[in-house]
N, C-alpha and C. Protein backbone atom coordinates (compact mmCIF):
# COMPACT_ATOMS: atom_id res chain seq x y z
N UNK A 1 96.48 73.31 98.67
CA UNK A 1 97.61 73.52 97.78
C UNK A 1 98.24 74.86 98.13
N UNK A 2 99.64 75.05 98.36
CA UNK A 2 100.16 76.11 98.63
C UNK A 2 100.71 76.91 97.68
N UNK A 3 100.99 78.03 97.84
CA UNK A 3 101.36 79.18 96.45
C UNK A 3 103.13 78.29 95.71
N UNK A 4 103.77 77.74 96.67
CA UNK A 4 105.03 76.64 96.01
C UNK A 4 104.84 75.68 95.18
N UNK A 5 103.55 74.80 95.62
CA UNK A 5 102.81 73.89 94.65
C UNK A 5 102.50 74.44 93.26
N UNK A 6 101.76 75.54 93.30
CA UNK A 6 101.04 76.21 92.53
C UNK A 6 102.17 76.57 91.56
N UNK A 7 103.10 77.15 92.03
CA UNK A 7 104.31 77.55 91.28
C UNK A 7 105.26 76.42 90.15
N UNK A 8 105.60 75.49 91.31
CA UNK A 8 106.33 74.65 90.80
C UNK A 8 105.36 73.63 89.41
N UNK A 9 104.03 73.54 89.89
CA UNK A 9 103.36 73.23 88.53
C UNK A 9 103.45 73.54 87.70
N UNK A 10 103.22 74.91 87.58
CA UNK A 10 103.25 76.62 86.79
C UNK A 10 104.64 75.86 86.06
N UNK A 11 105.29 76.24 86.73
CA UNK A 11 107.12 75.98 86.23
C UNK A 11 107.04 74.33 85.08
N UNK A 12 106.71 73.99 85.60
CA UNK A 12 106.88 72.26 85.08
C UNK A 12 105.74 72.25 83.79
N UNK A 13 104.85 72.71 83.78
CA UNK A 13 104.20 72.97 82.66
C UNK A 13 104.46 73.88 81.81
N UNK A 14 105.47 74.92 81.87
CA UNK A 14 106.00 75.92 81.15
C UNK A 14 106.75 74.96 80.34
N UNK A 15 107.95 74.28 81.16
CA UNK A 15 108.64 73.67 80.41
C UNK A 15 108.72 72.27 79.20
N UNK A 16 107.42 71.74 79.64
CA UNK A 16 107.59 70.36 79.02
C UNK A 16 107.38 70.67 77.65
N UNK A 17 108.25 70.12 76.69
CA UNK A 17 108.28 69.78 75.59
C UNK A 17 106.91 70.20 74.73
N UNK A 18 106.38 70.83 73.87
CA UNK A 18 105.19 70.62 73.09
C UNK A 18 105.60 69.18 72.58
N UNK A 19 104.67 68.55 71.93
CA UNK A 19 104.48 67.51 71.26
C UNK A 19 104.54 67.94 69.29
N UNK A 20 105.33 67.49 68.77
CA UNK A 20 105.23 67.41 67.62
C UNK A 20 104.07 67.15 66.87
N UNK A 21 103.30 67.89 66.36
CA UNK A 21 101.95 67.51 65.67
C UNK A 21 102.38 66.71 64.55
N UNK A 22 103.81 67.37 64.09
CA UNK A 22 103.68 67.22 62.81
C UNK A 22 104.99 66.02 62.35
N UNK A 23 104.78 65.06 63.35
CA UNK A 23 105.46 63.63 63.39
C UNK A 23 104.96 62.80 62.49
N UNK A 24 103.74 62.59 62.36
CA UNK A 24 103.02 61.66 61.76
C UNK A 24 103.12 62.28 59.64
N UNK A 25 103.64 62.92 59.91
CA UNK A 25 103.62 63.98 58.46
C UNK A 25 104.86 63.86 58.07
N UNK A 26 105.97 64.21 58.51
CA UNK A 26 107.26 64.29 58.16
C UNK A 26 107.62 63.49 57.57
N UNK A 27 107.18 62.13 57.22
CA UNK A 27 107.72 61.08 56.06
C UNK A 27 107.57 61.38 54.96
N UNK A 28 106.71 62.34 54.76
CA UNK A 28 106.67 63.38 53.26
C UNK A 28 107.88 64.22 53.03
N UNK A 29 108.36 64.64 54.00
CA UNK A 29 109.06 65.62 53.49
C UNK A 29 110.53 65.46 52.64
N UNK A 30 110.77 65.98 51.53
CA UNK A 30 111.73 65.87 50.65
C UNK A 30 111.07 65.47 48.82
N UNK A 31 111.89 65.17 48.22
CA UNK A 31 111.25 65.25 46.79
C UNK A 31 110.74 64.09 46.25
N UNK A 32 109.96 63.77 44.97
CA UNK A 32 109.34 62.54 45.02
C UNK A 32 109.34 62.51 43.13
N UNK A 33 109.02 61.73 42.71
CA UNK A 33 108.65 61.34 41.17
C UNK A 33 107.52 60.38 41.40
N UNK A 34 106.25 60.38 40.33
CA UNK A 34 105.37 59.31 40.39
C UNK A 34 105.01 59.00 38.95
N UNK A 35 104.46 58.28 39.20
CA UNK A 35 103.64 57.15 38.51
C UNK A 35 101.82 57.41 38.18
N UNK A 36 101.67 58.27 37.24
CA UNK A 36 100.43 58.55 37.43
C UNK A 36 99.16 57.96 36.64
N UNK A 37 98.02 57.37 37.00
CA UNK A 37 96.78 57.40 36.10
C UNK A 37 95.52 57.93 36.56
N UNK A 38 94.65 57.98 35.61
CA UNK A 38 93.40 58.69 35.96
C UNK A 38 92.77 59.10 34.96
N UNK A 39 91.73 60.03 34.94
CA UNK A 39 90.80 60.14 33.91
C UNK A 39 91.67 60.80 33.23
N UNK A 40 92.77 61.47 33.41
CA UNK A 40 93.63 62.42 32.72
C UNK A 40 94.74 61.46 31.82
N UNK A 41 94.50 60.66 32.26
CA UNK A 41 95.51 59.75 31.35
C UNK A 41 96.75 58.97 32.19
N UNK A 42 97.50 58.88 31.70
CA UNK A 42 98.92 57.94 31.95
C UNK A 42 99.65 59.26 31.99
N UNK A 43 100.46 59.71 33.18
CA UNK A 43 101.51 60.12 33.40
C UNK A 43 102.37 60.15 34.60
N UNK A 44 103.29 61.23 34.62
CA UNK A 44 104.51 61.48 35.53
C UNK A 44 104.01 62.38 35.54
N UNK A 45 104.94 62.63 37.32
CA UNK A 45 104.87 63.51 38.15
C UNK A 45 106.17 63.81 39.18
N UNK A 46 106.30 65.18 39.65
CA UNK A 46 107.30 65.57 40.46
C UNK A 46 106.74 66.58 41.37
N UNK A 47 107.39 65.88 42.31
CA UNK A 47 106.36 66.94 44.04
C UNK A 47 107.66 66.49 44.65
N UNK A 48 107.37 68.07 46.09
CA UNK A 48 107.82 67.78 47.05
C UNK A 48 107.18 68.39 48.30
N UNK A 49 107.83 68.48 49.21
CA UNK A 49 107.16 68.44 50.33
C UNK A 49 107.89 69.22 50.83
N UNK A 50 108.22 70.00 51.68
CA UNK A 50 108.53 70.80 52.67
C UNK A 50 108.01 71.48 54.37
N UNK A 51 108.62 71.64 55.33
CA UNK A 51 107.90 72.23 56.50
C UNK A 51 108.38 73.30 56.16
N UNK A 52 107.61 74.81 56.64
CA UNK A 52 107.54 75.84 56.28
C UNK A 52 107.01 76.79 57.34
N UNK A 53 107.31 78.10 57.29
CA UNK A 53 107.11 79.12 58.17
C UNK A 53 107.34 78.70 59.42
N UNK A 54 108.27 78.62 60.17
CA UNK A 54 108.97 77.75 61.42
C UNK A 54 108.10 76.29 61.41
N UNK A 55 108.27 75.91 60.67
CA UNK A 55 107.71 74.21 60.61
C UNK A 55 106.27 74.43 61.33
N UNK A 56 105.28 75.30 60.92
CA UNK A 56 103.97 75.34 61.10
C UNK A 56 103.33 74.77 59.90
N UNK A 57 103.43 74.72 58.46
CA UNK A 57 102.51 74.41 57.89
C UNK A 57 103.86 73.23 57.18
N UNK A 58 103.28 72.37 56.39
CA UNK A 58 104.08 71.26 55.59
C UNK A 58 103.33 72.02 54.25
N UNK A 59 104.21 72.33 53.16
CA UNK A 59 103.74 72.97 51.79
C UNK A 59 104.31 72.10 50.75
N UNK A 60 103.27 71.29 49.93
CA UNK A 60 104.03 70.25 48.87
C UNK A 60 103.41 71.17 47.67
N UNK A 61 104.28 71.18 46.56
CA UNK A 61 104.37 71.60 45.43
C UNK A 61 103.89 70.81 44.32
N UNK A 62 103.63 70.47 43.49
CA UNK A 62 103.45 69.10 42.63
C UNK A 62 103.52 69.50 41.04
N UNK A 63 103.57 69.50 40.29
CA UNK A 63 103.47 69.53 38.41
C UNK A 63 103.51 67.78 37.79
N UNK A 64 102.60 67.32 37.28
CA UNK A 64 102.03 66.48 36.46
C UNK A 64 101.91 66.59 35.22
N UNK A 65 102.11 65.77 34.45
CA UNK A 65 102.58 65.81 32.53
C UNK A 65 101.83 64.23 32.29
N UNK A 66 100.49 64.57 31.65
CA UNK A 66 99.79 63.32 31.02
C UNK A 66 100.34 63.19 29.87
N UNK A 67 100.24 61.91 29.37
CA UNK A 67 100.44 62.19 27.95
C UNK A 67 99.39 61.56 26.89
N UNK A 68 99.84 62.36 25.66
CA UNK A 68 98.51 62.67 25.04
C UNK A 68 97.02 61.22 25.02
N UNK A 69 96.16 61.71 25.06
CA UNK A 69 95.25 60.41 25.15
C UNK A 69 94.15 60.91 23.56
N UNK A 70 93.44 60.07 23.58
CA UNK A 70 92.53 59.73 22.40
C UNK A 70 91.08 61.13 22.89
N UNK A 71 90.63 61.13 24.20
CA UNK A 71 90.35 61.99 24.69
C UNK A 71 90.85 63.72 24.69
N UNK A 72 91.95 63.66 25.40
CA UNK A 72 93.00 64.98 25.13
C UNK A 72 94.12 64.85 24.15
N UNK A 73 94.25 65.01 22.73
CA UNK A 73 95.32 64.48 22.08
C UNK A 73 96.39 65.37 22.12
N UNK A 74 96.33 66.94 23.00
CA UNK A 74 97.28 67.51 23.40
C UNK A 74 98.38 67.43 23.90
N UNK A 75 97.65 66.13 25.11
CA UNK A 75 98.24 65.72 26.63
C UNK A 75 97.45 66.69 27.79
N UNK A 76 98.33 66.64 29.13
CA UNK A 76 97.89 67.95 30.07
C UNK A 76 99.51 68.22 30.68
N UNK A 77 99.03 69.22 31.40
CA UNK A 77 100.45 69.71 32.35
C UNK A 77 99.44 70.24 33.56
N UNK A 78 99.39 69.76 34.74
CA UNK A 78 98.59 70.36 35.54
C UNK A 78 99.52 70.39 37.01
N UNK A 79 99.61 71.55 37.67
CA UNK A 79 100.36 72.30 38.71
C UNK A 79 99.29 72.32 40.00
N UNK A 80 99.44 71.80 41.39
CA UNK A 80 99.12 72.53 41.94
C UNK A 80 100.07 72.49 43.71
N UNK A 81 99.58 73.18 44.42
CA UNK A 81 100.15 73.45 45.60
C UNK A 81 99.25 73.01 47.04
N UNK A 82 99.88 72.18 47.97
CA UNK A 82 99.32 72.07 48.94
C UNK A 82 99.67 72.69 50.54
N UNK A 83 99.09 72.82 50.94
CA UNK A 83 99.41 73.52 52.52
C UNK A 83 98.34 72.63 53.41
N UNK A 84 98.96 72.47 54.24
CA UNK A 84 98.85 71.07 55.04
C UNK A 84 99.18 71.91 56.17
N UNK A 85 98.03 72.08 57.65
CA UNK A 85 98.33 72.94 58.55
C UNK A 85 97.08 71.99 59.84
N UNK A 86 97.72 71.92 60.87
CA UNK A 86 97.00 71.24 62.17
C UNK A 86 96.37 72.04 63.11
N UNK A 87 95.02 71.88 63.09
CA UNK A 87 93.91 72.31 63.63
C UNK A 87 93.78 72.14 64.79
N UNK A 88 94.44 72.82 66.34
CA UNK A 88 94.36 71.94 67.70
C UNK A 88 93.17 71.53 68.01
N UNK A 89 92.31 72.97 67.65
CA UNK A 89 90.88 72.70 68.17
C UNK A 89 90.23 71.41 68.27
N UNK A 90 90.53 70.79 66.43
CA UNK A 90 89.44 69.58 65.90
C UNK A 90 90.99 68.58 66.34
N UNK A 91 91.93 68.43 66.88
CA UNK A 91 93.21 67.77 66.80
C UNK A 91 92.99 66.90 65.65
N UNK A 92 92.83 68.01 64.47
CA UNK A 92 93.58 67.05 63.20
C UNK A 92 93.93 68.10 62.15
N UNK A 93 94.62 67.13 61.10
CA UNK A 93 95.18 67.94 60.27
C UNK A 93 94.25 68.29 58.70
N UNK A 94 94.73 69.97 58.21
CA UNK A 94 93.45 70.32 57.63
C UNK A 94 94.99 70.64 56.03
N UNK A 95 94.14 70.05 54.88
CA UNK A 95 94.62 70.50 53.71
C UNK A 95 93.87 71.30 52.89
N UNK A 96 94.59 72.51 52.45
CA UNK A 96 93.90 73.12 51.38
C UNK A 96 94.71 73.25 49.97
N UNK A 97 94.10 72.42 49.01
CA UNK A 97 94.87 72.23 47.65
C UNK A 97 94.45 73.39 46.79
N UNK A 98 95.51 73.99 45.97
CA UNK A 98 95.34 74.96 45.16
C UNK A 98 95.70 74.52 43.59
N UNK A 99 94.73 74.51 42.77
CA UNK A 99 94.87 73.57 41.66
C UNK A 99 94.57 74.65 40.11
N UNK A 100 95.47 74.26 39.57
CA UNK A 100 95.79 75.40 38.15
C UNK A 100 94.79 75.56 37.32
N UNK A 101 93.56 74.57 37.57
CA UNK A 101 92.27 74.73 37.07
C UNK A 101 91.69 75.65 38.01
N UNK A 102 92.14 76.41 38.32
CA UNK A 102 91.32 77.28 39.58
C UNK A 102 90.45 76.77 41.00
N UNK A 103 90.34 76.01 40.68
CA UNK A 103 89.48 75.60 42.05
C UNK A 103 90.39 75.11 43.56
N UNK A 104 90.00 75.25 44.54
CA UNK A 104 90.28 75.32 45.76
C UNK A 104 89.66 74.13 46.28
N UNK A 105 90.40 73.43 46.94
CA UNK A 105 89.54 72.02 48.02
C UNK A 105 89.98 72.38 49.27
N UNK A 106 89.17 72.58 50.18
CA UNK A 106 90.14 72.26 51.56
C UNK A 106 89.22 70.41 51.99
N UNK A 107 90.02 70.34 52.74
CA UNK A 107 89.77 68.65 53.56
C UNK A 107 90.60 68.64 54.28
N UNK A 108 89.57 67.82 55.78
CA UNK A 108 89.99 67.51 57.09
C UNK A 108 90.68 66.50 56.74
N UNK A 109 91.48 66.04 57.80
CA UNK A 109 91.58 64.46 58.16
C UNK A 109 90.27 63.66 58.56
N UNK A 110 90.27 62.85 58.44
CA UNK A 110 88.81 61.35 58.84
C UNK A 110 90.03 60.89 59.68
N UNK A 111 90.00 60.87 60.93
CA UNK A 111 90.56 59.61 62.09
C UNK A 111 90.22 58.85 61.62
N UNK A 112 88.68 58.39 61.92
CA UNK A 112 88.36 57.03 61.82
C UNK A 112 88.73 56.55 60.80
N UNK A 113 89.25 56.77 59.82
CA UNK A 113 89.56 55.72 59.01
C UNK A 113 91.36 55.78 58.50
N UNK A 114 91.86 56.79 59.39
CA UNK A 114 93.57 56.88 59.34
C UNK A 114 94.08 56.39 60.20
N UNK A 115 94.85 55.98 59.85
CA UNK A 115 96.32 54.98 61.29
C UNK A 115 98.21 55.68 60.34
N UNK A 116 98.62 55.37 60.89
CA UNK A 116 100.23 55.86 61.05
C UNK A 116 100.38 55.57 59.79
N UNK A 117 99.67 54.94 58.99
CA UNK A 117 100.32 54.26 57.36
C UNK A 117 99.46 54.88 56.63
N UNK A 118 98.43 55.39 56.45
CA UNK A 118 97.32 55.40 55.93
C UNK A 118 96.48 57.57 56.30
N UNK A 119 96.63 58.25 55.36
CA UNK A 119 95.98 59.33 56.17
C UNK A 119 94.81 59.38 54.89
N UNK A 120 93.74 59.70 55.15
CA UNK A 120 92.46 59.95 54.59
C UNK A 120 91.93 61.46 55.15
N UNK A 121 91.68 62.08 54.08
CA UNK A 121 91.19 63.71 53.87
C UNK A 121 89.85 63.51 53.14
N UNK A 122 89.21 64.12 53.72
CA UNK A 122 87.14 64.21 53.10
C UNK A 122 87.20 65.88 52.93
N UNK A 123 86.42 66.32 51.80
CA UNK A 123 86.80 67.45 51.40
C UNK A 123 85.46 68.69 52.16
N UNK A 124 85.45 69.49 52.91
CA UNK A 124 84.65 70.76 53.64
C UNK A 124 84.21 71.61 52.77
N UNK A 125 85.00 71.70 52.03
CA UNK A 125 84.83 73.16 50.68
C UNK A 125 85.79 72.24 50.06
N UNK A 126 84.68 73.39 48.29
CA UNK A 126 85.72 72.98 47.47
C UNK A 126 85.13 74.42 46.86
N UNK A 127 86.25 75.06 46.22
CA UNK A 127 85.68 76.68 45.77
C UNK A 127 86.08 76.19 44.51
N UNK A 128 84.96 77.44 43.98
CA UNK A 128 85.06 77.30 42.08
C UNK A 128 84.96 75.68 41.54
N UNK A 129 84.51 74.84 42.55
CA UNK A 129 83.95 73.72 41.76
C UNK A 129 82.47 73.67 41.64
N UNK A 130 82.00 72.18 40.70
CA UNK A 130 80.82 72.58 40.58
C UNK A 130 80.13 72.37 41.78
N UNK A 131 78.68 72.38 42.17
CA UNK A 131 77.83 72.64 43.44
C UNK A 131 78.08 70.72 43.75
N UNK A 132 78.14 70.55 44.97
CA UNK A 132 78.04 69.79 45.54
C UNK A 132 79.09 68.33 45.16
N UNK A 133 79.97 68.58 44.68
CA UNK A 133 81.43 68.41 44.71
C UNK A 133 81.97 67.88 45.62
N UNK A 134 82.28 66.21 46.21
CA UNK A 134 82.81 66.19 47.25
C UNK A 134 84.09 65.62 46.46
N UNK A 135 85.40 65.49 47.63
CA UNK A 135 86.68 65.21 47.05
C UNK A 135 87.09 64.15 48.67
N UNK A 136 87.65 63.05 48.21
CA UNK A 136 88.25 62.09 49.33
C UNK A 136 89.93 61.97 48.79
N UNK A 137 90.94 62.44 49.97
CA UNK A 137 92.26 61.98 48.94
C UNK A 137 92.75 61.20 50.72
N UNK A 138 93.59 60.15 49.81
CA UNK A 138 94.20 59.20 50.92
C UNK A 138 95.67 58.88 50.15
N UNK A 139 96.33 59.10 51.27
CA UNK A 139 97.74 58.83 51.46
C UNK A 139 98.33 57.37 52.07
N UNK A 140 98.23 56.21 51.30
CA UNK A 140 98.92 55.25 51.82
C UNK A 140 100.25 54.79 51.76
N UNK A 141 101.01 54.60 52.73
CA UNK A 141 102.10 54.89 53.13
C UNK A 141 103.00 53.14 52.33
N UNK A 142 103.32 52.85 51.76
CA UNK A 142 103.77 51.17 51.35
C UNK A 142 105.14 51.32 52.30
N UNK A 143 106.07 52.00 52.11
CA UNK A 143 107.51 51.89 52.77
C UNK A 143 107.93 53.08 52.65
N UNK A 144 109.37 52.82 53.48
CA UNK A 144 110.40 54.12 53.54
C UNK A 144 109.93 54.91 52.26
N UNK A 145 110.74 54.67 51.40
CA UNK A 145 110.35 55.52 49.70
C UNK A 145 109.53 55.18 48.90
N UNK A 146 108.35 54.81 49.36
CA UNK A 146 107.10 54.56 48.59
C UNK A 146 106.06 54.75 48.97
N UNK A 147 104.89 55.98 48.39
CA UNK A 147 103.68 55.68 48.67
C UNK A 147 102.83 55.69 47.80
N UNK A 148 101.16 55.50 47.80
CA UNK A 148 100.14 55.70 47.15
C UNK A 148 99.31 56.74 47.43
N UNK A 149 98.82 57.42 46.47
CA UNK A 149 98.06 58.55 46.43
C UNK A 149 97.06 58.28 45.47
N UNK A 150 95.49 58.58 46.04
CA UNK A 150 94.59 58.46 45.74
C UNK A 150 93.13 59.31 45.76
N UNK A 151 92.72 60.22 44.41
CA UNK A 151 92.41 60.96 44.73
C UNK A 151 90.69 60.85 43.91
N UNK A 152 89.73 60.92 44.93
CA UNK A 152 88.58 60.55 44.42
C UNK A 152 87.33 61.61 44.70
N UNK A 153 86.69 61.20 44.01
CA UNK A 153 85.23 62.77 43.68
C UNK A 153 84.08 61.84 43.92
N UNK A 154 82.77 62.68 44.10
CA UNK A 154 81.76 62.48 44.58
C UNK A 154 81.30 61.71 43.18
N UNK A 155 79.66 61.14 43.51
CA UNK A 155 79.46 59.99 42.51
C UNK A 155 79.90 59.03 42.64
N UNK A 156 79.50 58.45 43.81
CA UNK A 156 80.07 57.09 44.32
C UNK A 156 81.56 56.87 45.00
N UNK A 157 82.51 58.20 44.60
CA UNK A 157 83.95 58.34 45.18
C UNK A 157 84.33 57.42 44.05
N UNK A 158 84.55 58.02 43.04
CA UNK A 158 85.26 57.89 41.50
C UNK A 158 86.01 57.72 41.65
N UNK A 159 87.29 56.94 41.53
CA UNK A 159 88.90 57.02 41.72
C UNK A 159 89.39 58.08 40.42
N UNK A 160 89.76 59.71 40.39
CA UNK A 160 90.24 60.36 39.64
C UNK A 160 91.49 59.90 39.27
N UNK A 161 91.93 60.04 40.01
CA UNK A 161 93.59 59.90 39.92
C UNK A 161 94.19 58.60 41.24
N UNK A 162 95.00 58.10 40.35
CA UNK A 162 96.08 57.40 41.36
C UNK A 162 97.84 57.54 41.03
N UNK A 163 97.73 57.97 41.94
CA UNK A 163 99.38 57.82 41.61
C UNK A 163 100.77 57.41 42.51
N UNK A 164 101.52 56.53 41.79
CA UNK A 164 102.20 56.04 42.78
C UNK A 164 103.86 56.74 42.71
N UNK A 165 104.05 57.23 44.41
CA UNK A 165 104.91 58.12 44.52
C UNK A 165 106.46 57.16 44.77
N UNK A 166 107.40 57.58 44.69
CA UNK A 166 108.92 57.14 44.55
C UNK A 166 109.82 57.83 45.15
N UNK A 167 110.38 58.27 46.54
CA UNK A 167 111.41 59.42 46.80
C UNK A 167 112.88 59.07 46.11
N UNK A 168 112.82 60.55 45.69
CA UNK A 168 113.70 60.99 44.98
C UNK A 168 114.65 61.11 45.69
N UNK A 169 114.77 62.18 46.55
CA UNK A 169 115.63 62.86 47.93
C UNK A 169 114.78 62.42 48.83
C-alpha cells in the first residue's frame, strides 16, 4: 500500500457521513397527550420530546394528573423528565428518568427484544428506590400518531402504568 492509498482512505473516511443514531428515536419527537392507567389511577397526560444539545441527547418532559381514586382521594400530579442519550460503546441507547418522587432509574435498551416498532429499556440503577427494584419500560410504536407506553417493576414485572400516547404536534 502506498502513502496515496493510505491518504486517499484517510480522506474518504474523514468524509463519509456519520450515521444517525438517533433515527430510530425521532418519531418521538414533538408533543403528545395520553391516556393513562395504573396503580395511580385513571388519568391524563402531556409530554414531549425534543433533540437537544446539538441533537446529542433526545429530552422528553412529561406531567401526569390522576384523578382522585378510593385509594388516593386527593388524586396525584406527578412530573418527571427523561434524557435519552446513545452509548457507542454498548451500540445502544441508555435512559435516565428523573421522577418528582425523587428517585432516579437509568435503563439500557434490550435489543433482543426491540425492532423499529417496539423499544424495550431494563432498568441498571434505580437511585433512592427501594433495594432491589427492577424497572422494564417499553415503547410500542401502533402508527404515525400513536403509541403505547408501558411501564413495569420487579415482582413478576407488575404492569405500573400504561399509557396510551396521541401526538399533539
Amino acid at each position: 500500500m502506498t502513502i496515496g492509498t493510505i491518504w486517499v482512505a484517510f480522506l474518504v473516511l474523514q468524509t463519509t457521513p456519520e450515521e444517525d443514531v438517533w433515527k430510530p428515536l425521532k418519531y418521538f419527537v414533538g408533543e403528545w397527550r395520553g391516556q393513562e392507567s395504573g396503580s395511580a389511577g385513571v388519568g391524563r397526560g402531556e409530554r414531549n420530546y425534543e433533540l437537544a444539545i446539538g441533537g446529542q441527547y433526545l429530552v422528553s418532559r412529561n406531567t401526569s394528573v390522576f384523578e382522585p381514586q378510593e385509594k388516593n382521594p386527593s388524586g396525584e400530579t406527578h412530573h418527571d423528565w427523561a434524557i435519552f442519550s446513545y452509548d457507542r460503546n454498548r451500540n445502544l441507547f441508555v435512559v435516565r428518568q428523573f421522577h418528582s418522587e425523587s428517585f432516579v432509574v437509568q435503563l439500557k435498551q434490550d435489543r433482543a427484544t426491540s425492532n423499529p416498532d417496539r423499544f424495550v429499556f431494563v432498568s441498571e440503577n434505580v437511585e433512592n428506590g427501594p433495594p432491589g427494584l427492577e424497572v422494564r419500560l417499553t415503547l410500542d410504536i401502533k402508527n404515525e400518531n400513536q403509541f403505547v407506553e408501558t411501564f413495569e417493576v420487579s415482582g413478576g414485572m407488575n404492569v405500573h402504568l400504561t399509557n396510551t400516547w396521541t401526538r399533539a404536534r
